[in-house]
N, C-alpha and C. Protein backbone atom coordinates (compact mmCIF):
# COMPACT_ATOMS: atom_id res chain seq x y z
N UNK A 1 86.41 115.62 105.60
CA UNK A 1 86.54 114.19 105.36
C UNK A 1 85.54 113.77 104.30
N UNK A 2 85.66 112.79 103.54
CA UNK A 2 85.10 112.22 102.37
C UNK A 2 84.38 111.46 102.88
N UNK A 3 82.72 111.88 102.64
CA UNK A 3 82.05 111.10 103.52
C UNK A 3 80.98 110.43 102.26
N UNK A 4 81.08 109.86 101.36
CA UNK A 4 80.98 109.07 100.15
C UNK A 4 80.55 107.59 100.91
N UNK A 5 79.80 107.05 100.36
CA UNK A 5 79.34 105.52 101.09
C UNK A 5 80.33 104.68 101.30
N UNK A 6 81.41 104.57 100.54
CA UNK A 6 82.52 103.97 100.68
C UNK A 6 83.42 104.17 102.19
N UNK A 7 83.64 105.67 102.49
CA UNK A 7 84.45 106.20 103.32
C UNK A 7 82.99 106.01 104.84
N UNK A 8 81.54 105.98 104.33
CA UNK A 8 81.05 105.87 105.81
C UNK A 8 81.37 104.25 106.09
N UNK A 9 81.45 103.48 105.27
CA UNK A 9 81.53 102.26 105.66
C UNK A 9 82.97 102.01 106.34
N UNK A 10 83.87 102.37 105.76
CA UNK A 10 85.16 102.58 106.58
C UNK A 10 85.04 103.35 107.71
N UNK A 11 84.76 104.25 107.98
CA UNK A 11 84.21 105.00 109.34
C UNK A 11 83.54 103.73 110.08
N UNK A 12 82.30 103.04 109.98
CA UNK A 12 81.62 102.22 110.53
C UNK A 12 82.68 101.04 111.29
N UNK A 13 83.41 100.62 109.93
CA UNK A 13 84.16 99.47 110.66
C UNK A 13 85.49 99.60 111.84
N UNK A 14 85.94 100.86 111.28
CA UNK A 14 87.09 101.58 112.56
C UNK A 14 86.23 101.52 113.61
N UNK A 15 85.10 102.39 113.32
CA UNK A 15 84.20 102.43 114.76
C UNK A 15 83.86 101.57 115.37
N UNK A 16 83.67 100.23 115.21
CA UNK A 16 83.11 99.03 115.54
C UNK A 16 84.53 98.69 116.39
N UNK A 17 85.73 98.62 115.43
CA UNK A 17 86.80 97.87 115.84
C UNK A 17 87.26 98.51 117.29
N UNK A 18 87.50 100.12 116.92
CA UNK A 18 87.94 101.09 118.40
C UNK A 18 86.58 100.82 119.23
N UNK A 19 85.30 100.80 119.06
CA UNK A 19 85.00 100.23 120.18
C UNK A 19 84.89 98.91 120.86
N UNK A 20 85.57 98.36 120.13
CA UNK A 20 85.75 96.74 120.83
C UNK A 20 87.28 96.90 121.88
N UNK A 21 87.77 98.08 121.71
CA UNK A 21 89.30 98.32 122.70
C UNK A 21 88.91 99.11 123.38
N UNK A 22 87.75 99.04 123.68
CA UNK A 22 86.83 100.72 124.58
C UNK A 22 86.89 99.88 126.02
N UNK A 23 87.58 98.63 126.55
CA UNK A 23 87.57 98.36 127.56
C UNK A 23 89.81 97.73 128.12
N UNK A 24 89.68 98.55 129.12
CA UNK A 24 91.17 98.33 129.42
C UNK A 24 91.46 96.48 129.91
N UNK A 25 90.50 95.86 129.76
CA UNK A 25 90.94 94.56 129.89
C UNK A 25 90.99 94.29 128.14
N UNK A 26 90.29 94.28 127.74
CA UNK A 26 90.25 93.89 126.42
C UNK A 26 91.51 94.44 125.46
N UNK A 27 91.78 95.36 125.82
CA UNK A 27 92.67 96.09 125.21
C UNK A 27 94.08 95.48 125.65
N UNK A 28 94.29 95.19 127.10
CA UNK A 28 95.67 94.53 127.67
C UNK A 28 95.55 93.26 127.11
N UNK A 29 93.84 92.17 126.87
CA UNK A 29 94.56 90.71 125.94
C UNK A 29 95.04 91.21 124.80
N UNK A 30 94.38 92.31 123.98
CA UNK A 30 95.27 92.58 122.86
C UNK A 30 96.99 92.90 122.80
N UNK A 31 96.96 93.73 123.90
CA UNK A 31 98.46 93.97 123.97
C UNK A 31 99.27 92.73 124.19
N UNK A 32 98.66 91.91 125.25
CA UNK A 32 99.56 90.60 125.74
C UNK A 32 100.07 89.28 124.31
N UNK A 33 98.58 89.71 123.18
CA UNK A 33 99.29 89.27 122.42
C UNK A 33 100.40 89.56 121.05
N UNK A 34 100.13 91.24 121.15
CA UNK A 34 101.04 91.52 120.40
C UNK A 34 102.29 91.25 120.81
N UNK A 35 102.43 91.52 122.34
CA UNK A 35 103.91 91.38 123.01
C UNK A 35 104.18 89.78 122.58
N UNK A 36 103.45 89.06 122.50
CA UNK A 36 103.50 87.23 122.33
C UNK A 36 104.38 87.22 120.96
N UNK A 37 103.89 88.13 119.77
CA UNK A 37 104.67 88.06 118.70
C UNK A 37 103.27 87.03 117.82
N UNK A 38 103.65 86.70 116.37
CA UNK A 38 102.88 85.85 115.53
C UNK A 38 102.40 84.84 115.57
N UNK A 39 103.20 83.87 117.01
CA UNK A 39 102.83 82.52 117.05
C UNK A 39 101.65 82.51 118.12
N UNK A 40 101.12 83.67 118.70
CA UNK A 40 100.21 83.74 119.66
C UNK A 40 100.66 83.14 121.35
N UNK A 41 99.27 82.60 121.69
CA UNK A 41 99.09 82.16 122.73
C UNK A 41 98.05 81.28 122.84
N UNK A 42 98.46 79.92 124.16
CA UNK A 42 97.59 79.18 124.38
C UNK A 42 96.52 80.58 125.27
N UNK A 43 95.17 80.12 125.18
CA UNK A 43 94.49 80.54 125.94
C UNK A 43 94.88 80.57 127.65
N UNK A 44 94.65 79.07 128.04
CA UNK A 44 95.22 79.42 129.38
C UNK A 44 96.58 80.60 129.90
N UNK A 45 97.65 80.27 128.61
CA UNK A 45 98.92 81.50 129.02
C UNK A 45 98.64 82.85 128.53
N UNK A 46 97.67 83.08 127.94
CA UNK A 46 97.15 84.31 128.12
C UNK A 46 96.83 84.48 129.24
N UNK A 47 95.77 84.03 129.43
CA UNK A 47 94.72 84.41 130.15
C UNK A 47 96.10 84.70 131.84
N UNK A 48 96.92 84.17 131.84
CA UNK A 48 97.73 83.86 133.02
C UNK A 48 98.66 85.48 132.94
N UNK A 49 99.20 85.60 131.33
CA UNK A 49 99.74 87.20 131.62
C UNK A 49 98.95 88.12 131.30
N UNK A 50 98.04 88.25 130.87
CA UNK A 50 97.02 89.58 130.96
C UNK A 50 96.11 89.77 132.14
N UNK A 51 96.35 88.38 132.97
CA UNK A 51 95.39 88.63 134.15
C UNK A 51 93.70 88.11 134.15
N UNK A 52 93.41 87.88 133.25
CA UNK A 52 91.51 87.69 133.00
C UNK A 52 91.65 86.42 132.39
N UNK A 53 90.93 85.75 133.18
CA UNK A 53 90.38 84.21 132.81
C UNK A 53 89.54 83.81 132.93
N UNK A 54 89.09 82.86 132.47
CA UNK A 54 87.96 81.56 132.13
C UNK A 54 87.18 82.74 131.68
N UNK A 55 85.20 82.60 131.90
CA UNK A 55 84.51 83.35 130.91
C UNK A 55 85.06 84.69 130.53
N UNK A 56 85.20 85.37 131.18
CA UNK A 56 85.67 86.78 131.12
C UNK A 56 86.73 87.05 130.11
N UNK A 57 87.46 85.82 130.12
CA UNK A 57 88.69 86.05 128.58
C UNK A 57 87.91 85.82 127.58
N UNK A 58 86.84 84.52 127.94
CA UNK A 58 86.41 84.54 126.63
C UNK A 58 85.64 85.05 126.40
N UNK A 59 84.84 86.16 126.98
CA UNK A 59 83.63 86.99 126.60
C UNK A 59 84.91 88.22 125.71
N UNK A 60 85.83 88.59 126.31
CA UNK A 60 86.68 90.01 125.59
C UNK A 60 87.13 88.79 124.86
N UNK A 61 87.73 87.81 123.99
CA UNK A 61 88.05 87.51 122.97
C UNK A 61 87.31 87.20 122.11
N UNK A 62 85.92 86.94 121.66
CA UNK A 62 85.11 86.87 121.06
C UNK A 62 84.58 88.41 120.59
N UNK A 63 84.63 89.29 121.57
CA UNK A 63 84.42 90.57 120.86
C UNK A 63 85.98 91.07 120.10
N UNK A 64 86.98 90.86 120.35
CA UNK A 64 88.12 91.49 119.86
C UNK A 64 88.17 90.30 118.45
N UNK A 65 87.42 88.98 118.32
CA UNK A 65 87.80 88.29 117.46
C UNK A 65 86.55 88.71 116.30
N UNK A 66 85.37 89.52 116.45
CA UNK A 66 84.39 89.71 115.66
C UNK A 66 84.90 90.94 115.48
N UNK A 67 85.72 91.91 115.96
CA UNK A 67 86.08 93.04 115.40
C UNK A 67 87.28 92.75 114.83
N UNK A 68 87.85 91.95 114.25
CA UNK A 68 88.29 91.21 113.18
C UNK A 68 90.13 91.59 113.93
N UNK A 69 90.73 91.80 115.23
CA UNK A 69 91.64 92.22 115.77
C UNK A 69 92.66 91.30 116.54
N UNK A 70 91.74 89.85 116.65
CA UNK A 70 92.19 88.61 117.09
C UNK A 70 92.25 87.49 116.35
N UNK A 71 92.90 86.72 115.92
CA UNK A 71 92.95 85.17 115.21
C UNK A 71 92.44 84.32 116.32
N UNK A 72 92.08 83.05 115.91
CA UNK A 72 92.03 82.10 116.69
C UNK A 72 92.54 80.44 116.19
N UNK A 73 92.79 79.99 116.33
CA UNK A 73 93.10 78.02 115.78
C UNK A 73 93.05 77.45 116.88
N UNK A 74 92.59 76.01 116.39
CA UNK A 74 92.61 74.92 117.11
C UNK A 74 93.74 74.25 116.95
N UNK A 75 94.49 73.65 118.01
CA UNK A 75 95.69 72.87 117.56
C UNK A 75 96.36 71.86 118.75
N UNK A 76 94.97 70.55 117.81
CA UNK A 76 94.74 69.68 118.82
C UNK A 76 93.82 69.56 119.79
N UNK A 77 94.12 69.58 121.04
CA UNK A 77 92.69 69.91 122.20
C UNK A 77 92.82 71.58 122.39
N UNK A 78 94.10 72.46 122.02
CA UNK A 78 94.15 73.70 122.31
C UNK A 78 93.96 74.73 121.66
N UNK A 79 93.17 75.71 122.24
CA UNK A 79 93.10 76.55 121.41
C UNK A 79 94.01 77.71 121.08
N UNK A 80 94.30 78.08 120.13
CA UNK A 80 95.60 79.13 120.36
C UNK A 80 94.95 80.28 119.52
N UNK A 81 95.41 81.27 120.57
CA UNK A 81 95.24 82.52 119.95
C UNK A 81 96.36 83.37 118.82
N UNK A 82 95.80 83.01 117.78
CA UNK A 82 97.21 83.11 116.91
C UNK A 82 97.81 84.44 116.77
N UNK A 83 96.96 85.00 117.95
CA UNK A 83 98.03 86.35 117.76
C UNK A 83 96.47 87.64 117.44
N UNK A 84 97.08 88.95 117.88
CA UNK A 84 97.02 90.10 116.72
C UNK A 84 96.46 90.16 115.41
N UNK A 85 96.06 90.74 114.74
CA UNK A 85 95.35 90.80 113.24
C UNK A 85 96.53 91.75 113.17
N UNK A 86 97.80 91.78 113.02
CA UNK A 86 98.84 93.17 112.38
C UNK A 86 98.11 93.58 111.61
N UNK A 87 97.72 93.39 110.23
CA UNK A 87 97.10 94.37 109.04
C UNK A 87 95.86 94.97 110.13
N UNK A 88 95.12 93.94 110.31
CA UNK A 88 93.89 94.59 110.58
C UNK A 88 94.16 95.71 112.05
N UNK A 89 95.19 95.84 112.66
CA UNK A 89 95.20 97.11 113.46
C UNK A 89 96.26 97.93 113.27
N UNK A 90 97.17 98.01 112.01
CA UNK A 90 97.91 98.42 111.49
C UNK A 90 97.00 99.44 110.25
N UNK A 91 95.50 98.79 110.00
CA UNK A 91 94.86 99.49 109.17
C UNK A 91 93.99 100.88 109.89
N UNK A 92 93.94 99.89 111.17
CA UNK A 92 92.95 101.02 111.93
C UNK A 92 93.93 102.24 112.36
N UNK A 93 95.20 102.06 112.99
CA UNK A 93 96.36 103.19 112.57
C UNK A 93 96.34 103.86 112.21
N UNK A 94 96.14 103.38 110.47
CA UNK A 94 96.50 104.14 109.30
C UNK A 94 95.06 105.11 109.05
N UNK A 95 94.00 104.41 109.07
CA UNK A 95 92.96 105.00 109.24
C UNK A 95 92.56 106.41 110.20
N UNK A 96 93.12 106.36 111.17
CA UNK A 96 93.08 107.18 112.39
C UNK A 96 93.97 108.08 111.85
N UNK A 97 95.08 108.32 110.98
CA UNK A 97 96.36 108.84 110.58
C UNK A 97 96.10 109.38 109.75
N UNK A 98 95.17 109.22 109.08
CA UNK A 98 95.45 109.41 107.49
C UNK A 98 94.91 110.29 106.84
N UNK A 99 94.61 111.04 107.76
CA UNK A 99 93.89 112.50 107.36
C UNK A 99 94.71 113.33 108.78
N UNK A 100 95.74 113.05 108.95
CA UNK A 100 96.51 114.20 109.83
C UNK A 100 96.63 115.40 109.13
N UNK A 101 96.50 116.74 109.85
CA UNK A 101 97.04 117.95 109.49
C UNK A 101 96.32 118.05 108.01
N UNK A 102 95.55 117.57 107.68
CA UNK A 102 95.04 117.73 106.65
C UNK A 102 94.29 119.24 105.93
N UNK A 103 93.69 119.35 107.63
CA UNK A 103 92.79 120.54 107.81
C UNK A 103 93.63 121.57 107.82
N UNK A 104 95.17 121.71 108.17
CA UNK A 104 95.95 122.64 108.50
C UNK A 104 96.17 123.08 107.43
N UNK A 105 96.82 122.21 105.90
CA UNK A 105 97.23 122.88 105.14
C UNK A 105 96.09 123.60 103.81
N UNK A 106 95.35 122.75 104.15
CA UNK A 106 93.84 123.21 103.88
C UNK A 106 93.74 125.13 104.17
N UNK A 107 93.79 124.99 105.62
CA UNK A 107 93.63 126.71 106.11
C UNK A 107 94.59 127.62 105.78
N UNK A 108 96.07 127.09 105.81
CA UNK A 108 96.92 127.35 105.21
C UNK A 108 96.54 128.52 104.11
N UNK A 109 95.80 127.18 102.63
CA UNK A 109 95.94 127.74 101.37
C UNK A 109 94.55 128.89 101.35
N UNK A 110 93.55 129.07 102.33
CA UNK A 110 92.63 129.56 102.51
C UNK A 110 93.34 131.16 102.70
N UNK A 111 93.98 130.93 103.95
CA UNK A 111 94.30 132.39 104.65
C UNK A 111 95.50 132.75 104.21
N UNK A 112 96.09 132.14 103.40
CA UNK A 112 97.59 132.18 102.64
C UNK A 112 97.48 133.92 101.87
């Protein structure tokens, strides 16, 4: 792996982000809002299908929203969780992906 200041800083921020899903509640508000789709969720109807409410949602949404994986808006007195970051865990994906089998064809051309 290309470990160039550029690529540790990308390392750093995957790492930050996968450990902000290092907890199975935190990880199910994320899921509850991908299943929600783009327009999100009020807080309270989260908090109602993922199961975890009042501080406790908002202690795991403040970490999933500083690991840049959650939106948030105000709209009105409510707050809505606008959902998922798609790019931003569509990047971490790609990140995690993107050196597949890399090493294989690597050994490949070694022992070829």
């Amino acid at each position: 792996m290309d470990m160039s200041p550029e690529s540790e800083l990308d390392l750093v921020r995957a790492a930050s982000a996968f450990a902000a899903l290092g907890s199975e509640q935190r990880l199910g508000v994320l899921l509850t809002l991908v299943r929600a789709g783009p327009e999100g969720l009020s807080i309270g109807v989260l908090g109602e299908r993922c199961g975890v409410t009042g501080s406790t949602l908002t202690h795991h949404l403040r970490i999933l929203r500083e690991a840049g994986l959650v939106n948030q808006a105000k709209v009105g007195r409510k707050i809505i969780c606008v959902g998922a970051a798609y790019e931003r865990a569509r990047a971490l994906s790609d990140f995690l992906l993107s050196s597949c089998c890399a090493d294989t064809a690597e050994m490949e051309h070694d022992h070829g």
